[in-house]
N, C-alpha and C. Protein backbone atom coordinates (compact mmCIF):
# COMPACT_ATOMS: atom_id res chain seq x y z
N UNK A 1 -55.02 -44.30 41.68
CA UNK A 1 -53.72 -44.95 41.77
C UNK A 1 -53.56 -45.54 43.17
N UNK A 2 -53.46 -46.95 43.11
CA UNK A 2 -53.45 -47.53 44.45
C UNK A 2 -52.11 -46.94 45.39
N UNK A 3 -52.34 -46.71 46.66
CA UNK A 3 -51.51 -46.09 47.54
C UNK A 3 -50.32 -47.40 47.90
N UNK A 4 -49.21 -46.69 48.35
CA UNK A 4 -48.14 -48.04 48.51
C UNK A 4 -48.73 -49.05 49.93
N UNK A 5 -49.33 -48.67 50.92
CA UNK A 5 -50.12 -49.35 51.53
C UNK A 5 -51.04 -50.91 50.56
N UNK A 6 -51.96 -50.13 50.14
CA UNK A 6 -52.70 -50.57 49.10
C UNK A 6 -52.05 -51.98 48.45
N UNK A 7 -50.64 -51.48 47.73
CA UNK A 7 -49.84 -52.49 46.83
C UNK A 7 -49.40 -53.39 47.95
N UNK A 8 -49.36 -53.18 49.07
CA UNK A 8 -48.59 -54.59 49.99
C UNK A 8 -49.68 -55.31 50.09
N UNK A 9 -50.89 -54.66 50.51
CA UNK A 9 -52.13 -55.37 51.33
C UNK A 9 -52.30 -56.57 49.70
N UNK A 10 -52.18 -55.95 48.53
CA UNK A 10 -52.84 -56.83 47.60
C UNK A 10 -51.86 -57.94 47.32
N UNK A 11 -50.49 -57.62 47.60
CA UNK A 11 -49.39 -58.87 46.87
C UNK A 11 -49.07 -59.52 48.30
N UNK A 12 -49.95 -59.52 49.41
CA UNK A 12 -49.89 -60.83 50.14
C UNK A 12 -50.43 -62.14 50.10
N UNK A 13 -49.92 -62.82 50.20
CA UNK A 13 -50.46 -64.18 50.31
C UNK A 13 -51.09 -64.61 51.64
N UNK A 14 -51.49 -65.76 51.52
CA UNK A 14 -52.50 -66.46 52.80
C UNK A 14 -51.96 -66.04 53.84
N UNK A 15 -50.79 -66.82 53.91
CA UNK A 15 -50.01 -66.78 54.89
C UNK A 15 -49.42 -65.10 55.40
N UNK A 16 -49.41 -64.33 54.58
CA UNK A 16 -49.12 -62.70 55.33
C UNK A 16 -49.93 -62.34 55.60
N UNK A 17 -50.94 -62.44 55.33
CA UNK A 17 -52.25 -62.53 55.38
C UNK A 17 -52.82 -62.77 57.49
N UNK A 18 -52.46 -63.68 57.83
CA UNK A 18 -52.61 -64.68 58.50
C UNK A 18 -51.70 -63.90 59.16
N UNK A 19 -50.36 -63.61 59.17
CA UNK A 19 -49.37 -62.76 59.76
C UNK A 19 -49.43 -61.37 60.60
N UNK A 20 -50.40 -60.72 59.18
CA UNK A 20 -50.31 -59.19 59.49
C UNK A 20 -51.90 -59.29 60.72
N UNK A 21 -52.95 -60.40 60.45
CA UNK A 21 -54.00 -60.24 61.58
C UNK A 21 -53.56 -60.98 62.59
N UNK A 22 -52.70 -62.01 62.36
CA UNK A 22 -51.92 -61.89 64.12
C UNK A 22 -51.26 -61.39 64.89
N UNK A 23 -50.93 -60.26 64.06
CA UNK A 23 -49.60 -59.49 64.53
C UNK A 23 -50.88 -58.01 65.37
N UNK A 24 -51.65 -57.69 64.02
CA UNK A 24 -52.61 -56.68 64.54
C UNK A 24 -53.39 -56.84 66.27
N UNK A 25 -53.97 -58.24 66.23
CA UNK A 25 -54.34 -58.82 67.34
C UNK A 25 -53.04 -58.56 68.73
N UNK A 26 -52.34 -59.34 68.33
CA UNK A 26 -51.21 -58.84 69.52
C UNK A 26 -50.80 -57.62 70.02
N UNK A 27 -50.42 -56.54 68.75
CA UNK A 27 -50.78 -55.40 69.20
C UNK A 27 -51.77 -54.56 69.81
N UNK A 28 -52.77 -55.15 70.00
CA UNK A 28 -54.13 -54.86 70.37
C UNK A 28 -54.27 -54.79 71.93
N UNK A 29 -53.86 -56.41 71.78
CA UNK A 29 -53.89 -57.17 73.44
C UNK A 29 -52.17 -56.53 74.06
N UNK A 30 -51.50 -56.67 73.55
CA UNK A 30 -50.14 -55.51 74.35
C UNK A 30 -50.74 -54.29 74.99
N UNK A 31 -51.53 -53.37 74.09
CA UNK A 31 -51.38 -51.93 73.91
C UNK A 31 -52.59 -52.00 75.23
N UNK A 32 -53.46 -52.66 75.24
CA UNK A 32 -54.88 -52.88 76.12
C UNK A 32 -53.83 -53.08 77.55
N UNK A 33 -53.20 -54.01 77.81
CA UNK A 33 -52.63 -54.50 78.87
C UNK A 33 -51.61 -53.97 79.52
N UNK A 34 -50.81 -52.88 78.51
CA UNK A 34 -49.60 -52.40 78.61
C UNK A 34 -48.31 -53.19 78.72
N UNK A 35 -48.67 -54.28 77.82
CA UNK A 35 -47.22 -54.76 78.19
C UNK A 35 -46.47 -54.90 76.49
N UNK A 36 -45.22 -53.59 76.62
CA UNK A 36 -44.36 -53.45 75.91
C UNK A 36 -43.70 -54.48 75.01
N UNK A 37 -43.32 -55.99 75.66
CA UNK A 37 -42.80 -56.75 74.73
C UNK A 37 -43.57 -57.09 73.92
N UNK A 38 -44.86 -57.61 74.23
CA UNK A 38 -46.02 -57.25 73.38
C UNK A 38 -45.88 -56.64 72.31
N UNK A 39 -46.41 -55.58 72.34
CA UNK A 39 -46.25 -54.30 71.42
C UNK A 39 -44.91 -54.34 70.66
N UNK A 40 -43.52 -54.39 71.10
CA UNK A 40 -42.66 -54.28 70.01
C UNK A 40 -42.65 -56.24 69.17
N UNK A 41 -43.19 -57.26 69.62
CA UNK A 41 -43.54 -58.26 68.82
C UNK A 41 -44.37 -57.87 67.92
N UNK A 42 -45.13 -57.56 68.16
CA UNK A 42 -46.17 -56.83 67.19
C UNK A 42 -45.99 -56.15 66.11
N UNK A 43 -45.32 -55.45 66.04
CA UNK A 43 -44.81 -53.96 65.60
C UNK A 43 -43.76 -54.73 64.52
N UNK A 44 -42.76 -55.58 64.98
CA UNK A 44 -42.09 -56.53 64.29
C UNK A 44 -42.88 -57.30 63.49
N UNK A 45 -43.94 -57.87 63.82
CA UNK A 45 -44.01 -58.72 62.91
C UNK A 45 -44.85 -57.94 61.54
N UNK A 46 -45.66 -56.85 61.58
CA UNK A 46 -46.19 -55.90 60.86
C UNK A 46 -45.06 -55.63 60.26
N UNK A 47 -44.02 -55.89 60.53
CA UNK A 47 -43.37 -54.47 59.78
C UNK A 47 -42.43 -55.58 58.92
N UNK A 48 -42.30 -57.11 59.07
CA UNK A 48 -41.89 -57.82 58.37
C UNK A 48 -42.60 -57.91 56.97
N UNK A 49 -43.57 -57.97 56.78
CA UNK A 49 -44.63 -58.36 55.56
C UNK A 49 -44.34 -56.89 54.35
N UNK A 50 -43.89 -56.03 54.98
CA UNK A 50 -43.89 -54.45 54.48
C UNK A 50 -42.17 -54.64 53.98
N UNK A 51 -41.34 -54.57 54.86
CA UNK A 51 -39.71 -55.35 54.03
C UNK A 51 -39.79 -56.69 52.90
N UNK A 52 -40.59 -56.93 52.83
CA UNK A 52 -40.95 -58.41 52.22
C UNK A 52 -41.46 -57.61 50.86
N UNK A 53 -42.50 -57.10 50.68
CA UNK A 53 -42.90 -56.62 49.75
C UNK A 53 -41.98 -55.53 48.75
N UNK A 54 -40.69 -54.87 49.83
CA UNK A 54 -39.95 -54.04 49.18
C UNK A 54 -39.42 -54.61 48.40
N UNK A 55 -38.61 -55.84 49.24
CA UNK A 55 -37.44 -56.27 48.50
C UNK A 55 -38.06 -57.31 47.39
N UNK A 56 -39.09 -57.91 47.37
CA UNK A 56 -39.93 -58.27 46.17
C UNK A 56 -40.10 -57.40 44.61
N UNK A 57 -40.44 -56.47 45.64
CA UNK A 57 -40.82 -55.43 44.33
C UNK A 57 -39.25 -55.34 43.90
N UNK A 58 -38.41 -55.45 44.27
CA UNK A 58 -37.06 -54.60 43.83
C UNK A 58 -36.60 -55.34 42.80
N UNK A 59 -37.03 -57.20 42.56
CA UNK A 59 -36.50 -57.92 42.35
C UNK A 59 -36.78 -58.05 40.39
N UNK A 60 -35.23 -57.84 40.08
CA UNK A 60 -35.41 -57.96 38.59
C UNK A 60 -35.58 -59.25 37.99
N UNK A 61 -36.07 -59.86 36.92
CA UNK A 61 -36.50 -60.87 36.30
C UNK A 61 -36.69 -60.60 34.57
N UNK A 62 -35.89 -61.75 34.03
CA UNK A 62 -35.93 -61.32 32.25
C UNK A 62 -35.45 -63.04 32.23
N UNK A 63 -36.58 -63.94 31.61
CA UNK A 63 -36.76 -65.19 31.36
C UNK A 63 -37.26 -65.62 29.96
N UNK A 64 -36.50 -66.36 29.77
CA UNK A 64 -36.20 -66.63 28.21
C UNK A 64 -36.89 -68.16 28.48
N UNK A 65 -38.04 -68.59 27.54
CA UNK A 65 -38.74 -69.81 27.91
C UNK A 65 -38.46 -70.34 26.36
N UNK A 66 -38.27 -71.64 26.47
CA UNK A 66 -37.94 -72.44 25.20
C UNK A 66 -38.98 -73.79 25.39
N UNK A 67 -40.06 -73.63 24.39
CA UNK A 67 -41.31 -75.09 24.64
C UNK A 67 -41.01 -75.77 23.61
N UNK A 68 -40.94 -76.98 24.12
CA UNK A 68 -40.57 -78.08 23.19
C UNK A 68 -41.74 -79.73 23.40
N UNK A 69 -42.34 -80.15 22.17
CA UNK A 69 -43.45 -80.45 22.23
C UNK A 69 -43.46 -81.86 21.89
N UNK A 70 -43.63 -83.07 22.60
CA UNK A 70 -43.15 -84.37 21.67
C UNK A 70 -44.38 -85.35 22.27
N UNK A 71 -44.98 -86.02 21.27
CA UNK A 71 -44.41 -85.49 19.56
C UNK A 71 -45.41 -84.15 20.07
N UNK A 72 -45.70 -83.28 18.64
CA UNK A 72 -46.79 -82.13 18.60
C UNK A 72 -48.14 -83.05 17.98
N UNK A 73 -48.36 -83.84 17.29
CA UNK A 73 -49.66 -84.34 17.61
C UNK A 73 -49.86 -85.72 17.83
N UNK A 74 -50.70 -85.81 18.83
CA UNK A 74 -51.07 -87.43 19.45
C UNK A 74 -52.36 -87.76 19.09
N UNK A 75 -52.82 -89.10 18.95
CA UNK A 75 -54.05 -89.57 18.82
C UNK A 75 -54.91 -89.46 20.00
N UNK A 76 -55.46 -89.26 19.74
CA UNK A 76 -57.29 -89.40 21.57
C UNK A 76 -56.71 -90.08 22.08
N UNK A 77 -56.24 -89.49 23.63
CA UNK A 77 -55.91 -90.72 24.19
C UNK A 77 -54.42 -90.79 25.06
N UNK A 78 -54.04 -90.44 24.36
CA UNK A 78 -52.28 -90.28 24.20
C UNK A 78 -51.82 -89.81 25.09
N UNK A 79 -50.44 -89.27 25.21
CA UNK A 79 -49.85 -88.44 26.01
C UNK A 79 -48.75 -88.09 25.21
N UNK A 80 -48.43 -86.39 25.36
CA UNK A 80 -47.07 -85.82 24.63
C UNK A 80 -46.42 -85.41 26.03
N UNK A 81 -45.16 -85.36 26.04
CA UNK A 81 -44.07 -84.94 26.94
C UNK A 81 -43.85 -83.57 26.34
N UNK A 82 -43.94 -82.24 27.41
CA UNK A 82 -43.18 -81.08 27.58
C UNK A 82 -42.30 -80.50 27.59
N UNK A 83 -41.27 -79.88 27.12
CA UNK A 83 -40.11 -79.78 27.62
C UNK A 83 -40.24 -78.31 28.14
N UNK A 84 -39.84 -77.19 29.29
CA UNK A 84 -39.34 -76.06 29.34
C UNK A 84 -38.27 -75.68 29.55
N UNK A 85 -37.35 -75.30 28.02
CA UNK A 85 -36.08 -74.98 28.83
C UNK A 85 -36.28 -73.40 29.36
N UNK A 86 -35.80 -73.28 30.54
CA UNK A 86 -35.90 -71.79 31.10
C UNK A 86 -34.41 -71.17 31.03
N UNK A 87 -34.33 -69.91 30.84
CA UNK A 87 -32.57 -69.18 31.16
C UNK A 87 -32.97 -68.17 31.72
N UNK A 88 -32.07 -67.92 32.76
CA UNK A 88 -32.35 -66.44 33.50
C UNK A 88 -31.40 -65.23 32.27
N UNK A 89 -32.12 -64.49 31.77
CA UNK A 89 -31.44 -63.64 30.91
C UNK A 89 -30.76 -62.54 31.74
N UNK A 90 -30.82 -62.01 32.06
CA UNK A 90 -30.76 -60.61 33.49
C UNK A 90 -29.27 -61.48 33.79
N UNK A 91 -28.72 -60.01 34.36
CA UNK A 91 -27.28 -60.04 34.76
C UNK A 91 -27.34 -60.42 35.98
N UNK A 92 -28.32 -61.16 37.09
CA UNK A 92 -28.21 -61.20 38.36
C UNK A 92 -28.72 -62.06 38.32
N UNK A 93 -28.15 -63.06 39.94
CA UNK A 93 -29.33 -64.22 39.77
C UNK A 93 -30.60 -63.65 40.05
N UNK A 94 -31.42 -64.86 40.12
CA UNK A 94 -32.60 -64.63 40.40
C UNK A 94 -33.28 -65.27 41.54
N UNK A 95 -34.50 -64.83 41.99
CA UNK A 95 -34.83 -65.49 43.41
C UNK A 95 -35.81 -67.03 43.31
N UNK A 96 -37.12 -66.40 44.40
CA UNK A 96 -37.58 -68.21 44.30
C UNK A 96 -38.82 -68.09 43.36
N UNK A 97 -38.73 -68.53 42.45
CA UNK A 97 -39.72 -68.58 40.97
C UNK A 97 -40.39 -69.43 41.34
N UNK A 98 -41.66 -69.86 41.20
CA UNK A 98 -42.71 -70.42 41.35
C UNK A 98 -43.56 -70.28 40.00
N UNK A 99 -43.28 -71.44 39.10
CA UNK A 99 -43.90 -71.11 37.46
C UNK A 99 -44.64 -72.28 37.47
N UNK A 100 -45.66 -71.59 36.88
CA UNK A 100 -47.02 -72.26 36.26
C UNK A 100 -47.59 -72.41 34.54
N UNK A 101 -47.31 -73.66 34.52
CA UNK A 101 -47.72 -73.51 32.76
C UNK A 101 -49.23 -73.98 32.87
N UNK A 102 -50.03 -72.59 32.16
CA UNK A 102 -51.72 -72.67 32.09
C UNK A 102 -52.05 -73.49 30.89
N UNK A 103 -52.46 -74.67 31.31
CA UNK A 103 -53.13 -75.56 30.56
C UNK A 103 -54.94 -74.98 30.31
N UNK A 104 -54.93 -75.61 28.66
CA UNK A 104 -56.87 -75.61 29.02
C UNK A 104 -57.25 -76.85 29.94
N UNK A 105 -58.16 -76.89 30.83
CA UNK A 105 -58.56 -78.01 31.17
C UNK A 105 -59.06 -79.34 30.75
N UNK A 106 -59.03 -79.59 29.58
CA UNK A 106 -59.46 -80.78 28.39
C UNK A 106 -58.07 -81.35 28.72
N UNK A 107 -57.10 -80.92 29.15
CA UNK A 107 -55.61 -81.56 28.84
C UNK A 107 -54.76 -81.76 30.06
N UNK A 108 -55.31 -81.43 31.57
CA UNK A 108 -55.31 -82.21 32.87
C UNK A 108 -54.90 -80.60 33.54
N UNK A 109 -54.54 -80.96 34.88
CA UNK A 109 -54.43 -79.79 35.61
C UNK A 109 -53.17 -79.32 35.53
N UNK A 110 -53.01 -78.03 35.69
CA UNK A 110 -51.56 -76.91 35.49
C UNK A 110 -50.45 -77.35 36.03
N UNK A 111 -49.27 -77.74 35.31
CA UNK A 111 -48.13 -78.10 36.37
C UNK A 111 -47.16 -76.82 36.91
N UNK A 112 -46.95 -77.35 37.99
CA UNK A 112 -46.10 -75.93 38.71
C UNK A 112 -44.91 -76.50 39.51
N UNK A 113 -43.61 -75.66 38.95
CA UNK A 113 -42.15 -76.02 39.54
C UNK A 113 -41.94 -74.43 40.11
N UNK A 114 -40.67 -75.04 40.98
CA UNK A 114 -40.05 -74.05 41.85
C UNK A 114 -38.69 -73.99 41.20
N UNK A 115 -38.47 -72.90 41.15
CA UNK A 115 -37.23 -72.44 41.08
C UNK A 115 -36.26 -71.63 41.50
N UNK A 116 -35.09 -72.01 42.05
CA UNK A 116 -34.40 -70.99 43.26
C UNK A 116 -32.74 -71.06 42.83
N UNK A 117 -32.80 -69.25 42.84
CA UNK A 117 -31.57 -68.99 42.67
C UNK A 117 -30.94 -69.50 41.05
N UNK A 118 -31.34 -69.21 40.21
CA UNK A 118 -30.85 -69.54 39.18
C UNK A 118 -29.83 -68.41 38.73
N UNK A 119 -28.28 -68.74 38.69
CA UNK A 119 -27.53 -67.91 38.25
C UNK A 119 -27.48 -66.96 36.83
N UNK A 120 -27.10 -65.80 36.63
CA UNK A 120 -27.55 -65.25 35.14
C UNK A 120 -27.10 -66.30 34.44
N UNK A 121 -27.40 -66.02 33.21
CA UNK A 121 -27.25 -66.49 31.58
C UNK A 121 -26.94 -68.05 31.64
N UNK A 122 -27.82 -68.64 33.13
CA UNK A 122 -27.70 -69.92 33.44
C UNK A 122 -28.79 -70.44 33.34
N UNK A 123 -28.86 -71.90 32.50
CA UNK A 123 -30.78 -72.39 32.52
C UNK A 123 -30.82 -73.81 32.90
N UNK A 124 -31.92 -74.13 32.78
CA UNK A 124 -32.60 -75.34 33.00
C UNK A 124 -34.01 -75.87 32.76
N UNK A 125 -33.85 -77.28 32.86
CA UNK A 125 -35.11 -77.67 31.92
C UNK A 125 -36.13 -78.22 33.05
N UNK A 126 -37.50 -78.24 32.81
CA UNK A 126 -38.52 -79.06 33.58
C UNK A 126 -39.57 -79.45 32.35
N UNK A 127 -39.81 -80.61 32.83
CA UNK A 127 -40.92 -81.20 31.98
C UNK A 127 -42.44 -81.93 32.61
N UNK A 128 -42.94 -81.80 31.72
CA UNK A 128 -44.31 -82.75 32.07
C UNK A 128 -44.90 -83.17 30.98
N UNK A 129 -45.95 -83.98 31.60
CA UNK A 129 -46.99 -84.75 30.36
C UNK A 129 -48.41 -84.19 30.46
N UNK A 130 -48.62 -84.28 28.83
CA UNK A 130 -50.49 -83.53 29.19
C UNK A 130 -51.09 -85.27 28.47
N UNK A 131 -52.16 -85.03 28.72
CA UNK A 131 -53.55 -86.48 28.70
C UNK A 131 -54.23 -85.54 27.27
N UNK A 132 -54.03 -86.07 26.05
CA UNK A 132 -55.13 -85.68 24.39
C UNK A 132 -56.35 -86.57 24.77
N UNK A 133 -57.11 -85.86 25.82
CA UNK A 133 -58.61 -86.43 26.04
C UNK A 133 -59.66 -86.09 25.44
N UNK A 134 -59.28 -84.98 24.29
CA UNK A 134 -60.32 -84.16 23.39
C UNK A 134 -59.95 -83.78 22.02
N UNK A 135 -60.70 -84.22 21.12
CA UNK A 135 -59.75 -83.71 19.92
C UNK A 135 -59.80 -82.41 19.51
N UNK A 136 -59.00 -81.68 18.95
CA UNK A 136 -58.71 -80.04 18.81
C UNK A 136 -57.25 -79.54 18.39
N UNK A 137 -57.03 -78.68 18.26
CA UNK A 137 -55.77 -78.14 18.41
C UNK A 137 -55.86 -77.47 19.92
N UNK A 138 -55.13 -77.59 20.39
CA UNK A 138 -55.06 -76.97 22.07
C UNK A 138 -53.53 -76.32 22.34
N UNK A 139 -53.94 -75.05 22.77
CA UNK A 139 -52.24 -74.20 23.30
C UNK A 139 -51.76 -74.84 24.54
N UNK A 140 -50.54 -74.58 24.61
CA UNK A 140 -50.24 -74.88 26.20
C UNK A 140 -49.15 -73.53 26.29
N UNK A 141 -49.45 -73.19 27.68
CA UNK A 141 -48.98 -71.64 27.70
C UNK A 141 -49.94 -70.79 27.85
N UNK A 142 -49.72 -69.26 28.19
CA UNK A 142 -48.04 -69.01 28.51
C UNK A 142 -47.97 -69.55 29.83
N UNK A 143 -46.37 -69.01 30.31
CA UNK A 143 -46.11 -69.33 31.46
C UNK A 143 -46.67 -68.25 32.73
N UNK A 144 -46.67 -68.15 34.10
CA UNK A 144 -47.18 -67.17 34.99
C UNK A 144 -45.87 -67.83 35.80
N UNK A 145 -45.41 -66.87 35.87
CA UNK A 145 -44.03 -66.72 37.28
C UNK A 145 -44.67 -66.17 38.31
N UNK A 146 -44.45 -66.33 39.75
CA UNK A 146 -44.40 -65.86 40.50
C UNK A 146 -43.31 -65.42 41.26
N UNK A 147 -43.03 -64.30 41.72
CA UNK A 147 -41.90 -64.12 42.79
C UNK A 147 -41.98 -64.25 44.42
N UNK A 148 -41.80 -65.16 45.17
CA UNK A 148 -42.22 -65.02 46.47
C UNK A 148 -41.12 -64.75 47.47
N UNK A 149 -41.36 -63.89 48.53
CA UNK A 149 -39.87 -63.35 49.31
C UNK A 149 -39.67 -65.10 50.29
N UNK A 150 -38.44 -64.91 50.94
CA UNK A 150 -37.97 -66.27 51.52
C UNK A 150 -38.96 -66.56 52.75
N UNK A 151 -40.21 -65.41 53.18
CA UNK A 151 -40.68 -66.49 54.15
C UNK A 151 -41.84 -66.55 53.63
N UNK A 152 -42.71 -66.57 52.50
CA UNK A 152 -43.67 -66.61 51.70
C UNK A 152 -44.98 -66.00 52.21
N UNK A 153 -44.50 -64.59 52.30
CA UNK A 153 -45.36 -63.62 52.55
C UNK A 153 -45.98 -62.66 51.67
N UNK A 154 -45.43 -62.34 50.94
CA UNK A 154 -45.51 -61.52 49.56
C UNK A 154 -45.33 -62.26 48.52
N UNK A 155 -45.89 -61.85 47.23
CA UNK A 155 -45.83 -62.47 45.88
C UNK A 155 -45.79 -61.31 44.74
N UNK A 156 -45.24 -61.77 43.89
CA UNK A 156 -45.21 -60.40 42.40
C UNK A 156 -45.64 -61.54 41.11
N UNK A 157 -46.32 -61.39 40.03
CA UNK A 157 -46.92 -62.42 39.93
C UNK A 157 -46.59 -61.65 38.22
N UNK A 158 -46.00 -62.49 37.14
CA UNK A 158 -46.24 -61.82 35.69
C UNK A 158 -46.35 -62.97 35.00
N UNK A 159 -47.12 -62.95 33.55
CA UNK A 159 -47.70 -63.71 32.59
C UNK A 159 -46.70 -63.60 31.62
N UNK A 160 -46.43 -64.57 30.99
CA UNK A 160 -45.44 -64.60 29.69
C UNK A 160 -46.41 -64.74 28.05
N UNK A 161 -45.81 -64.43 26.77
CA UNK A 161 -46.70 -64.44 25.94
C UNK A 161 -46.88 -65.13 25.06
N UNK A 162 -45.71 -66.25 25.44
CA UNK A 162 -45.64 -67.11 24.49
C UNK A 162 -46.51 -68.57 24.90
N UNK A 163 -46.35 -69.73 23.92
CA UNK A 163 -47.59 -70.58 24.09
C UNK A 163 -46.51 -71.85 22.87
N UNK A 164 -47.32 -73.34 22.20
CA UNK A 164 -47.22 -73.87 21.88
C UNK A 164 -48.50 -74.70 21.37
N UNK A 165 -48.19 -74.92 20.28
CA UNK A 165 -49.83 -75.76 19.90
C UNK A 165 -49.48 -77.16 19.81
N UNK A 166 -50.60 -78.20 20.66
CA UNK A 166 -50.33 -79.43 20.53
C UNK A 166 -51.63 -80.04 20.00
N UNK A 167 -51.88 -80.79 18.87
CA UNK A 167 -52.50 -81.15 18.08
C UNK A 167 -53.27 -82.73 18.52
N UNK A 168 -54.65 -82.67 18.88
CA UNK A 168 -54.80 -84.09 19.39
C UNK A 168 -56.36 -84.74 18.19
N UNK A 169 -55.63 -86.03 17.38
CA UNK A 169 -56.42 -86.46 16.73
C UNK A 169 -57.40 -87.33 16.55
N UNK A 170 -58.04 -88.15 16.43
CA UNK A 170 -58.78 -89.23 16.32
C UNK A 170 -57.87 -90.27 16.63
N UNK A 171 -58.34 -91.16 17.44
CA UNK A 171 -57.16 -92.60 17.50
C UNK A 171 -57.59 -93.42 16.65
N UNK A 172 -56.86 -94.15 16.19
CA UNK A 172 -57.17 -95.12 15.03
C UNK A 172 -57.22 -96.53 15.27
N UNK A 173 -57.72 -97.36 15.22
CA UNK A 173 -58.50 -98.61 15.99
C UNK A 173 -59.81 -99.61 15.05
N UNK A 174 -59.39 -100.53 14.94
CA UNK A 174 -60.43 -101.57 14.62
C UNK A 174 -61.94 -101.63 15.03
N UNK A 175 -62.92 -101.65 14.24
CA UNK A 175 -64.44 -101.68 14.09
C UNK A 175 -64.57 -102.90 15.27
N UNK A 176 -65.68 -103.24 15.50
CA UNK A 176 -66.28 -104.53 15.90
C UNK A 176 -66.29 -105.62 14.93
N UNK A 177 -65.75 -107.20 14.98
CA UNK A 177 -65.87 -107.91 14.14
C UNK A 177 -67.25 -108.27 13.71
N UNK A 178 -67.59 -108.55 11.75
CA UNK A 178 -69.06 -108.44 11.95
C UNK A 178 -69.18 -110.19 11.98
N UNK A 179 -70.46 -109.81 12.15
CA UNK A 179 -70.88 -111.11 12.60
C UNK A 179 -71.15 -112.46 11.13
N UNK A 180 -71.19 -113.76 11.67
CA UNK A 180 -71.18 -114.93 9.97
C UNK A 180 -72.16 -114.53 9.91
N UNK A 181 -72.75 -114.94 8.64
CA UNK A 181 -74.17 -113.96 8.09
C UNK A 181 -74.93 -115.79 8.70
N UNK A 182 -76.41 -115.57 8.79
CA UNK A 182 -76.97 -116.40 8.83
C UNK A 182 -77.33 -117.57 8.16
N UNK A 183 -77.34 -118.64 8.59
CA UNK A 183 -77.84 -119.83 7.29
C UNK A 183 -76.98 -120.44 6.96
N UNK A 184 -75.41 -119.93 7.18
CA UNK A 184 -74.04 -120.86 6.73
C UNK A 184 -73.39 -121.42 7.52
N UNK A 185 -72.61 -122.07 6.99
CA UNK A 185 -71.33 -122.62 8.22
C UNK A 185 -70.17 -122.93 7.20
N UNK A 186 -69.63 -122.35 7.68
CA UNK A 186 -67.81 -122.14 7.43
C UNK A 186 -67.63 -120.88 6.32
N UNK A 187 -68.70 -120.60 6.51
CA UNK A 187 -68.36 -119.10 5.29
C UNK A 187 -67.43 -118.76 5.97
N UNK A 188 -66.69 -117.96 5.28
CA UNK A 188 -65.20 -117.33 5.66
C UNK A 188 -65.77 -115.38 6.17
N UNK A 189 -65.48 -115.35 7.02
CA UNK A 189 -65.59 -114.44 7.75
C UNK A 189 -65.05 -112.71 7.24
N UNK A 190 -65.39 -111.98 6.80
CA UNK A 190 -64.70 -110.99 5.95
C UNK A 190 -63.90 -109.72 7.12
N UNK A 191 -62.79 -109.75 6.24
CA UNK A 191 -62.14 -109.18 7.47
C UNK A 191 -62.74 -107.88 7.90
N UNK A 192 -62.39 -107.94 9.61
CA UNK A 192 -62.57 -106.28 10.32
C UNK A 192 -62.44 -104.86 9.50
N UNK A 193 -63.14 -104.08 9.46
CA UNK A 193 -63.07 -102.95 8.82
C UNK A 193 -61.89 -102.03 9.72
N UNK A 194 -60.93 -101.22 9.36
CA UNK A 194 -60.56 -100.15 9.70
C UNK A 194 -61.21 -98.74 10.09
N UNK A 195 -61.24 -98.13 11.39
CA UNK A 195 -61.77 -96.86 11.83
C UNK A 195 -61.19 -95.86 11.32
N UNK A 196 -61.70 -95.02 9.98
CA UNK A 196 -60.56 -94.10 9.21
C UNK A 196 -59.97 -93.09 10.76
N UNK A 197 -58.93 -92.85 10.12
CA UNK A 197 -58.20 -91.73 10.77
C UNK A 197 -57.58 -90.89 9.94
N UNK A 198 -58.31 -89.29 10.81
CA UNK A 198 -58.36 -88.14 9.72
C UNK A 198 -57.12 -87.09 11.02
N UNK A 199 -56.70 -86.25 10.54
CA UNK A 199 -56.47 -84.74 10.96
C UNK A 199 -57.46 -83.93 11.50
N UNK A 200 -58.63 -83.95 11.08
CA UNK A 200 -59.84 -83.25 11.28
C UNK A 200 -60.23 -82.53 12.64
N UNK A 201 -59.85 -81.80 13.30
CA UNK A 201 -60.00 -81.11 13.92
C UNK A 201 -61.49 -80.89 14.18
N UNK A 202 -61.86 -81.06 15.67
CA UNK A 202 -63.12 -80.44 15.85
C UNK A 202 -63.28 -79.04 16.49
């Protein structure tokens, strides 16, 4: 069972990261030199990343995600619009959300919004567009929240379980015109064939 030490060192980010070995260093060079202001800078800034992680951990969260899919299937090619409506369910607001909707990569890179301070049983929407560059049925989802304290030192990080299927099909499009057959002139030209378009899932 990881020690509470343990749980801070792992839910830091770069940047506390970056914090707690500058802070270590200074304490180093204070304590070597003897000079006190030193040392209580030090001591401060260590001991910021450790309040950061408390009040992180303390922080309640109950998010109600609503995916809305338009259209739900596009031809090769295409693009569908996202909708997320989010509501903070929980009787309190909430802090600075940092949500990520995990795309497969066939359908472009992960979009990620911030969100701050959303009052309870209060919501709001964010959207994006994915690229049907592959045909398939493809999920989009779930969501990954993050919680980060206000000087982005710590993070609390949870996966949601829900998802959405967006359906991407064959595009449908005209053959190559064929060519007058040889030996004539003014034969009438037979029209362009149609490229069937199926559902067919690969």
């Amino acid at each position: 069972m990881p020690t509470p030490a343990g749980r801070v060192l792992s839910s830091l980010t770069v940047r506390g990261r970056c914090v707690v070995a500058a802070a270590g260093t200074l304490l180093l060079v204070g304590t070597v030199l003897g000079e006190r202001p030193l040392v209580q800078l030090a001591v401060f800034a260590l001991a910021l990343p450790l309040l950061s992680a408390v009040a992180v951990s303390r922080q309640r969260f109950r998010i109600s995600v609503r995916r809305t899919v338009r259209p739900p299937r596009v031809p090769r090619g295409d693009t569908a619009e996202v909708g997320l409506e989010l509501t903070n369910a929980d009787t309190r607001a909430g802090g600075l959300w940092v949500l990520t909707e995990q795309l497969p990569a066939d359908l472009g890179a992960s979009p990620r919004f911030v969100v701050e301070r959303l009052a309870a049983g209060s919501g709001t929407t964010v959207t994006y567009r994915v690229h049907g560059s592959r045909r398939g049925r493809h999920l989009l989802g779930p969501l990954r929240l993050r919680l980060v304290d206000p000087f982005g030192l710590v993070e609390r990080s949870a996966v949601g379980a829900d998802n959405a299927p967006l359906l991407v099909v064959p595009a449908c499009g005209r053959s190559a015109p064929e060519d007058r057959p040889v030996g004539t002139v003014g034969a009438a030209r037979a029209p362009a064939a149609r490229s069937p378009c199926t559902a067919r899932t690969t």
